[in-house]
C-alpha atoms as a PDB file:
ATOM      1  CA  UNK A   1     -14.639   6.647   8.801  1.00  0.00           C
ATOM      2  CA  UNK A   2     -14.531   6.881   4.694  1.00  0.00           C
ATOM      3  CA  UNK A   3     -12.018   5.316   2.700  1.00  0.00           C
ATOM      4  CA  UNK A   4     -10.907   9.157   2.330  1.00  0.00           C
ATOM      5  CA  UNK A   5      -9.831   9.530   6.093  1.00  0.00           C
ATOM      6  CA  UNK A   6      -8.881   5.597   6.371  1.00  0.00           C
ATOM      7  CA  UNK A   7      -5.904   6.205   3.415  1.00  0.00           C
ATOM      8  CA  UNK A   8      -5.301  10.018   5.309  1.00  0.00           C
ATOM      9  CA  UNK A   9      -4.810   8.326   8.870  1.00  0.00           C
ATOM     10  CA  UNK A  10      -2.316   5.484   7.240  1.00  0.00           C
ATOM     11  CA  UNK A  11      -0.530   7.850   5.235  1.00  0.00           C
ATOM     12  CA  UNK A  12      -0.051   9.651   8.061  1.00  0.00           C
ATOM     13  CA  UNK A  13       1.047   7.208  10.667  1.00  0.00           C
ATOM     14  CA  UNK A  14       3.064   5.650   8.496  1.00  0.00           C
ATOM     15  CA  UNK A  15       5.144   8.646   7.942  1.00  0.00           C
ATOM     16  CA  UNK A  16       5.265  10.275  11.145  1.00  0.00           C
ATOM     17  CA  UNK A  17       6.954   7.088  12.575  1.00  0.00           C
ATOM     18  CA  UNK A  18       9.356   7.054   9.519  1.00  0.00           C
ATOM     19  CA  UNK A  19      10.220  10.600   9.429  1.00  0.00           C
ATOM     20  CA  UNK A  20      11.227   9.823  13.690  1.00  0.00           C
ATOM     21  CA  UNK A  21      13.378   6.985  12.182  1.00  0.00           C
ATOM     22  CA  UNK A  22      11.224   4.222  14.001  1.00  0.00           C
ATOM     23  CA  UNK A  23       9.589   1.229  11.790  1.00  0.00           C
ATOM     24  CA  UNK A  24       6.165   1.944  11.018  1.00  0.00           C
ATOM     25  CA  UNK A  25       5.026  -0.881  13.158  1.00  0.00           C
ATOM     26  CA  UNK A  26       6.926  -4.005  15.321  1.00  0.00           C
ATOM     27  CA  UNK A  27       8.226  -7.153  13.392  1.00  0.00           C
ATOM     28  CA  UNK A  28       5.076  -9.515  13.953  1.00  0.00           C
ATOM     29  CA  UNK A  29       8.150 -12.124  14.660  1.00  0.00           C
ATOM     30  CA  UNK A  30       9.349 -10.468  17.638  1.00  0.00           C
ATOM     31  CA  UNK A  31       7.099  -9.535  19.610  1.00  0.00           C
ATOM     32  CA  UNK A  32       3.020  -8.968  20.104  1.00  0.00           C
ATOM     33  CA  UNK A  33       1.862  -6.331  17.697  1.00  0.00           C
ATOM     34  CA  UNK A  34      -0.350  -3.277  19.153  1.00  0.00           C
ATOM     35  CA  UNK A  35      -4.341  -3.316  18.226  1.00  0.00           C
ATOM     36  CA  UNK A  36      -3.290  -0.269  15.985  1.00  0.00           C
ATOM     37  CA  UNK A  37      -0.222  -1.881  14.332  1.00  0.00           C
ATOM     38  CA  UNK A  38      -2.173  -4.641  13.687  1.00  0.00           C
ATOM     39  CA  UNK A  39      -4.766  -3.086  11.959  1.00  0.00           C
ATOM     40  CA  UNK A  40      -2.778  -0.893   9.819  1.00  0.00           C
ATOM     41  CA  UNK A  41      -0.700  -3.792   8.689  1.00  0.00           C
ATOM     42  CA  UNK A  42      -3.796  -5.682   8.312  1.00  0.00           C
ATOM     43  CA  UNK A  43      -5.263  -3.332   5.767  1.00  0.00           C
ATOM     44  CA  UNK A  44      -1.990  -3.480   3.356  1.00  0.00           C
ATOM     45  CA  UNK A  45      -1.759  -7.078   3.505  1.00  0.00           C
ATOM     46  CA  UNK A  46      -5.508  -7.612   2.734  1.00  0.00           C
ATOM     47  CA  UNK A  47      -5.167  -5.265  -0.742  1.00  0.00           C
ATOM     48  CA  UNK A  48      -2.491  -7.340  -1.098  1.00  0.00           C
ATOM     49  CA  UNK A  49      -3.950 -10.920  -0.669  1.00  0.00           C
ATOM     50  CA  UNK A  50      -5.712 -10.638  -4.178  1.00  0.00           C
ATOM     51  CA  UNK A  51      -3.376 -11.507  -7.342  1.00  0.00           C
ATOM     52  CA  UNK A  52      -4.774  -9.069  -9.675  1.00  0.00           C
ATOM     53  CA  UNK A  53      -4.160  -6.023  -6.846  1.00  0.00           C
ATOM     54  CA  UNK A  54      -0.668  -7.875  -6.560  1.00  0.00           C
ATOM     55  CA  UNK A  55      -0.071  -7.668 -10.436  1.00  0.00           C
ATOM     56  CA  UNK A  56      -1.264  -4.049 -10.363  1.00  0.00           C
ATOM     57  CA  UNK A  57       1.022  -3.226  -7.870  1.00  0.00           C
ATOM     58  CA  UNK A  58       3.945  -4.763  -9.229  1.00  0.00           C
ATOM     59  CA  UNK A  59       3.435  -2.710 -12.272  1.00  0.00           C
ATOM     60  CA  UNK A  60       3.096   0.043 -10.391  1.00  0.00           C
ATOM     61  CA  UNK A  61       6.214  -0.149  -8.989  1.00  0.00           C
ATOM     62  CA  UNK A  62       8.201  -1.463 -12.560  1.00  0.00           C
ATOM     63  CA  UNK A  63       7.692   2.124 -13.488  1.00  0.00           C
ATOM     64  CA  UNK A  64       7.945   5.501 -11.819  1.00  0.00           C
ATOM     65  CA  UNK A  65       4.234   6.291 -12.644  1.00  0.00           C
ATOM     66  CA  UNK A  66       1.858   4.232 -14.666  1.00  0.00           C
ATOM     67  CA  UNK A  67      -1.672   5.483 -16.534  1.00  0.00           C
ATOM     68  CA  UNK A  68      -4.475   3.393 -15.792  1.00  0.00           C
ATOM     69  CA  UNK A  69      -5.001   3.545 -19.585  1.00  0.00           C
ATOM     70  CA  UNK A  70      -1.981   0.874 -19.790  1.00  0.00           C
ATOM     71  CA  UNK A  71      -3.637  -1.850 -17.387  1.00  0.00           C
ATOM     72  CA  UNK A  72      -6.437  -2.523 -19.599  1.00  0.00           C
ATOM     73  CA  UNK A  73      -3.771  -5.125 -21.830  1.00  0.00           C
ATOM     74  CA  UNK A  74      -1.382  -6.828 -19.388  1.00  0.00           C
ATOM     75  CA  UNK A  75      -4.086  -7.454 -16.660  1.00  0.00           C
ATOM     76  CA  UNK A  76      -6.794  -8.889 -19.237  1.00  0.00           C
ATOM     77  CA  UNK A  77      -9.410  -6.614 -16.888  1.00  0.00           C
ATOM     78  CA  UNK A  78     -11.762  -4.265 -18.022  1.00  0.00           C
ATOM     79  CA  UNK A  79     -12.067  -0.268 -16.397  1.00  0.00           C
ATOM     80  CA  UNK A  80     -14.546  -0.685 -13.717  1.00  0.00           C
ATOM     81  CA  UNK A  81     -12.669  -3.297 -12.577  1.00  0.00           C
ATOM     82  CA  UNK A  82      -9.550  -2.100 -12.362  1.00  0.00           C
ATOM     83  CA  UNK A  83     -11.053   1.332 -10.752  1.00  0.00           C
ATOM     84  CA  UNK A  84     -12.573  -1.188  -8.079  1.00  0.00           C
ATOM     85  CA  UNK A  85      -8.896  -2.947  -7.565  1.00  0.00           C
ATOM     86  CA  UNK A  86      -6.642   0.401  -7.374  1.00  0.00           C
ATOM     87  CA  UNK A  87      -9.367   1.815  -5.095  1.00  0.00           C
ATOM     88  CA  UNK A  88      -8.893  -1.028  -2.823  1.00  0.00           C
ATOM     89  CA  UNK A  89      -4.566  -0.427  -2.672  1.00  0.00           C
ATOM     90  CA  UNK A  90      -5.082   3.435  -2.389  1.00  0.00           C
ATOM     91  CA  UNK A  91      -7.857   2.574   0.665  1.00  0.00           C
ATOM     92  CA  UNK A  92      -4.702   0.449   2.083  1.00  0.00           C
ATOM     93  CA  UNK A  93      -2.393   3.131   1.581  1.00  0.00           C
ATOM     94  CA  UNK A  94       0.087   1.681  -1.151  1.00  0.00           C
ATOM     95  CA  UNK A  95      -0.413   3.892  -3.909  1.00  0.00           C
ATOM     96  CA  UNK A  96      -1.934   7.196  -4.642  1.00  0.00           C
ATOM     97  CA  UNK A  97      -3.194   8.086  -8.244  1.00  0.00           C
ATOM     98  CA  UNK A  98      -3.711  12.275  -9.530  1.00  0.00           C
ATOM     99  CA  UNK A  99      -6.055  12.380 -12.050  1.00  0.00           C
ATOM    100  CA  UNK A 100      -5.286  14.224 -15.398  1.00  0.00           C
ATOM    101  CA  UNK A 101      -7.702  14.734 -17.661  1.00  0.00           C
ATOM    102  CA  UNK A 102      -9.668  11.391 -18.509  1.00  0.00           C
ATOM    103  CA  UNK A 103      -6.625   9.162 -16.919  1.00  0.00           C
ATOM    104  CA  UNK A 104      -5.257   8.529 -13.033  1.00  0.00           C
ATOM    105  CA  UNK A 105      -1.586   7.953 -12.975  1.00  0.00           C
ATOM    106  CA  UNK A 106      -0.421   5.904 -10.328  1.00  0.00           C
ATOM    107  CA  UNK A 107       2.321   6.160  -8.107  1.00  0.00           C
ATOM    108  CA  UNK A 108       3.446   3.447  -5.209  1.00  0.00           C
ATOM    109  CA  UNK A 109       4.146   4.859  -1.772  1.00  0.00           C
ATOM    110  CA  UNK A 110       7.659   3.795  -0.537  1.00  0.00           C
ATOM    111  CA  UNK A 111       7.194   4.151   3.073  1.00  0.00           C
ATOM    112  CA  UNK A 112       3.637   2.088   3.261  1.00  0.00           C
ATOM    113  CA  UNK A 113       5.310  -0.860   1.223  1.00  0.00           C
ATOM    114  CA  UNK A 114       8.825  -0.342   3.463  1.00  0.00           C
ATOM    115  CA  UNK A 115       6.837  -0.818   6.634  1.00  0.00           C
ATOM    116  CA  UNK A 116       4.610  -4.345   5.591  1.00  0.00           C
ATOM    117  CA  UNK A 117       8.382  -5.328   4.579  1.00  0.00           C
ATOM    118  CA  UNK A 118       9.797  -4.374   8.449  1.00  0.00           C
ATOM    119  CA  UNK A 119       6.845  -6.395   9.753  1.00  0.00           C
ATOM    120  CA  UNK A 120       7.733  -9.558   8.234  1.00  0.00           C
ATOM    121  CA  UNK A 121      11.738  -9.093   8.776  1.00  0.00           C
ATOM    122  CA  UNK A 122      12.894 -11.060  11.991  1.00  0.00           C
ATOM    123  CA  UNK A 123      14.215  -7.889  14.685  1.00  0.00           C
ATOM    124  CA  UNK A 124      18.006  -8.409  15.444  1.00  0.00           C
ATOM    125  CA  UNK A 125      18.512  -9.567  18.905  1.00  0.00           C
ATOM    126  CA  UNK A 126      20.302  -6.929  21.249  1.00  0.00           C
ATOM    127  CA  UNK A 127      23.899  -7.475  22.059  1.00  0.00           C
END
């Protein structure tokens, strides 16, 4: 499967459970995760296990859309590397980029970064 149908089959996952109101995937402190909730949470915490990807992604998120023109300065990085490093978030579903003209702008994806939160949060215990 290409990196193309990898980010497709997150994406959609990830928002079919949300749109049914159910987390993404189960709190990995509550109980045994699935082989397929493990690997999809997997994926986003492995893009996210790098500090330049982390850096990227927090300014990302600082702005409502962000040019890769303006990573070149605060991440001290040149182009190809920065291509390799947003390649590797939008393969893990956490952003998505549309290309205009020369430039990508960037864009975070709410629901992808709401669900590797759920999986860390302790589940409530039933009354």
């Amino acid at each position: 499967m290409g990196s193309v149908e990898v980010t497709a089959a997150v994406r959609a996952t990830t928002s079919k459970k949300m749109a049914a109101g159910e987390p993404c995937c189960g709190s990995v402190l509550s109980a045994p995760l699935s082989e397929p909730d493990a690997e999809l949470l997997a994926r986003g915490f492995a893009a996210l296990a790098d500090p330049v990807r982390l850096r990227l992604l927090s300014l990302i998120a600082a702005g409502d859309e962000v040019c890769s023109c303006d990573f070149l300065q605060p991440l001290g990085k040149s182009q190809p590397t920065i291509s390799h490093h947003t390649k590797a978030l939008t393969e893990a579903g956490l952003i998505t980029g549309e290309k205009r003209g020369r430039w990508v702008y960037w864009r975070v994806i709410p629901e992808r970064l709401d669900a590797l939160r759920q999986a860390l949060e302790r589940a409530e215990p039933s009354s």
